[in-house]
C-alpha atoms as a PDB file:
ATOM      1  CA  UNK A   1     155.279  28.733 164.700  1.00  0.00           C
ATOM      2  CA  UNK A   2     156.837  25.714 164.806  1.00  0.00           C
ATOM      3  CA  UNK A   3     155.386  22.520 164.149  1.00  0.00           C
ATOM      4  CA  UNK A   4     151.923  24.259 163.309  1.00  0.00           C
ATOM      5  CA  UNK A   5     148.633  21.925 162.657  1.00  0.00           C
ATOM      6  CA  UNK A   6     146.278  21.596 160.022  1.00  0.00           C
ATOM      7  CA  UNK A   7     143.710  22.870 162.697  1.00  0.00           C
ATOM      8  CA  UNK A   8     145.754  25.651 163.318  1.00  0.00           C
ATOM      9  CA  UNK A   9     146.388  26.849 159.756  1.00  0.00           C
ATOM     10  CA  UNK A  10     142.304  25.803 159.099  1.00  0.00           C
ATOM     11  CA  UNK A  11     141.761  28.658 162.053  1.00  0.00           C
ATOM     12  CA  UNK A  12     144.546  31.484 160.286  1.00  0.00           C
ATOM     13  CA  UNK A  13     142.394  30.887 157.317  1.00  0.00           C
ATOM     14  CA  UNK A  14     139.044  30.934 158.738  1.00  0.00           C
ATOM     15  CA  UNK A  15     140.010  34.450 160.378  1.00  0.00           C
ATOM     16  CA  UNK A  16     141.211  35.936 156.455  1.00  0.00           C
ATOM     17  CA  UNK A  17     138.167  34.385 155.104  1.00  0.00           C
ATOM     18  CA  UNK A  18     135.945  35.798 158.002  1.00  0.00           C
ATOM     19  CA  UNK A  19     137.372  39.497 157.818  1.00  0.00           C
ATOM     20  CA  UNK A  20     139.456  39.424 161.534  1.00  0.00           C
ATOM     21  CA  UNK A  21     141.296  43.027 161.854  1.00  0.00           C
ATOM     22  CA  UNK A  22     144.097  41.125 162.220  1.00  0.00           C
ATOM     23  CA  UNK A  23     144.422  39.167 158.666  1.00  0.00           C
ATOM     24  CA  UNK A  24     147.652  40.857 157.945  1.00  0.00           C
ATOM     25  CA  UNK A  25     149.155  39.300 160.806  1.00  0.00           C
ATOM     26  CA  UNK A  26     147.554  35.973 159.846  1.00  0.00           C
ATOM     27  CA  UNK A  27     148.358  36.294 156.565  1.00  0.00           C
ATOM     28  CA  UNK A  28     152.434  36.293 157.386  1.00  0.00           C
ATOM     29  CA  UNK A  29     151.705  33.260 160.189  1.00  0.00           C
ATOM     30  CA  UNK A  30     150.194  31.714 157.087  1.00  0.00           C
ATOM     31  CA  UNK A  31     153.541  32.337 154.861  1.00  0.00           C
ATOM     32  CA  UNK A  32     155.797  31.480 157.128  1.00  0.00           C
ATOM     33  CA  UNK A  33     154.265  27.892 157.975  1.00  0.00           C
ATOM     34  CA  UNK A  34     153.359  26.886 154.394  1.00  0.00           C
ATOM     35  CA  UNK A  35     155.938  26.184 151.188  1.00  0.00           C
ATOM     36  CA  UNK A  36     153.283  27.472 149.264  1.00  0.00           C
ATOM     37  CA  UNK A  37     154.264  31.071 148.212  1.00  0.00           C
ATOM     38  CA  UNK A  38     150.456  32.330 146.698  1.00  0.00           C
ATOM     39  CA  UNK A  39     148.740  30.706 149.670  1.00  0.00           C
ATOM     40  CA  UNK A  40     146.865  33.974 149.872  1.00  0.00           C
ATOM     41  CA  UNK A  41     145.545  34.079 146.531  1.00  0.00           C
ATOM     42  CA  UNK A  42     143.574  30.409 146.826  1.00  0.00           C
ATOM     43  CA  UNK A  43     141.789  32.675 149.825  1.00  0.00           C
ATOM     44  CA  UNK A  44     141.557  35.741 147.558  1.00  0.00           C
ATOM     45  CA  UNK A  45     141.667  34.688 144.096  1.00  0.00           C
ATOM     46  CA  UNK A  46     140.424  30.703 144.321  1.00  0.00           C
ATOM     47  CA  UNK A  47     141.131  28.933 141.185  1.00  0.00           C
ATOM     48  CA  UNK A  48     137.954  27.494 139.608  1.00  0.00           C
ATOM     49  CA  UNK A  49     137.050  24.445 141.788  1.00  0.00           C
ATOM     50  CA  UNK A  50     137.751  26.291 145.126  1.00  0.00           C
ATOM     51  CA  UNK A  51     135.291  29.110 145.058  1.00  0.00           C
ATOM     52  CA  UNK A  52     133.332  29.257 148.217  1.00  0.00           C
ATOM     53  CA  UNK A  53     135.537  26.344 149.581  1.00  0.00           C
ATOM     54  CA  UNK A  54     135.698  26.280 153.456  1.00  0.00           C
ATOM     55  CA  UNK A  55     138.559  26.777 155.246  1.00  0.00           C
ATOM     56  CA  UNK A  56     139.630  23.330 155.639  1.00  0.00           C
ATOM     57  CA  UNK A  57     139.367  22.553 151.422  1.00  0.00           C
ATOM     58  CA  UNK A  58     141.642  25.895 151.356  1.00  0.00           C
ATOM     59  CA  UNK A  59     144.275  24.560 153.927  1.00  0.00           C
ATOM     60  CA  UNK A  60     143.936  21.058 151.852  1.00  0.00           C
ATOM     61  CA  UNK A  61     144.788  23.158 148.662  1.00  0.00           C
ATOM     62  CA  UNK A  62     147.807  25.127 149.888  1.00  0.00           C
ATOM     63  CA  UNK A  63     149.116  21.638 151.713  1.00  0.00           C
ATOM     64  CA  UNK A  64     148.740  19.748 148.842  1.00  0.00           C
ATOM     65  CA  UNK A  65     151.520  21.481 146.779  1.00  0.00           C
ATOM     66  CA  UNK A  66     154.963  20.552 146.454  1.00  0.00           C
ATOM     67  CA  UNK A  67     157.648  22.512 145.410  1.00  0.00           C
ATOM     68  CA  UNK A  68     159.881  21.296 142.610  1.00  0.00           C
ATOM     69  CA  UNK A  69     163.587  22.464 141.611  1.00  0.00           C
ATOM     70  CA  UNK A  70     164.155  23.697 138.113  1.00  0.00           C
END
């Protein structure tokens, strides 16, 4: 999806959080639209700080990072 919104990645991650049959397939929309490569596990697995965080503080979290070159 190009050019994807923070609205629309706050709804991919509402739908994971919320059990949709589909979360697979949101779970690869969510890859493929992020640079964040454990996106899933701050939905799965949230670091202390982000338990119970909505979906927007979870979209704010993956958004936030920046990769870095060794």
């Amino acid at each position: 999806m190009p050019d994807v919104t923070w609205a629309e990645l706050v709804e991919i991650v509402r739908r994971v959080l919320d059990g949709d049959p589909e979360t697979g397939y949101y779970l690869l929309v969510l890859d493929a639209n992020v640079a964040r490569r454990d996106a899933a596990d701050l939905i799965f697995h949230p670091p202390p700080g982000l338990e119970g965080a909505s979906a927007g503080e979870i979209v704010d979290a993956i958004l936030a990072y920046r990769p870095f070159s060794l």
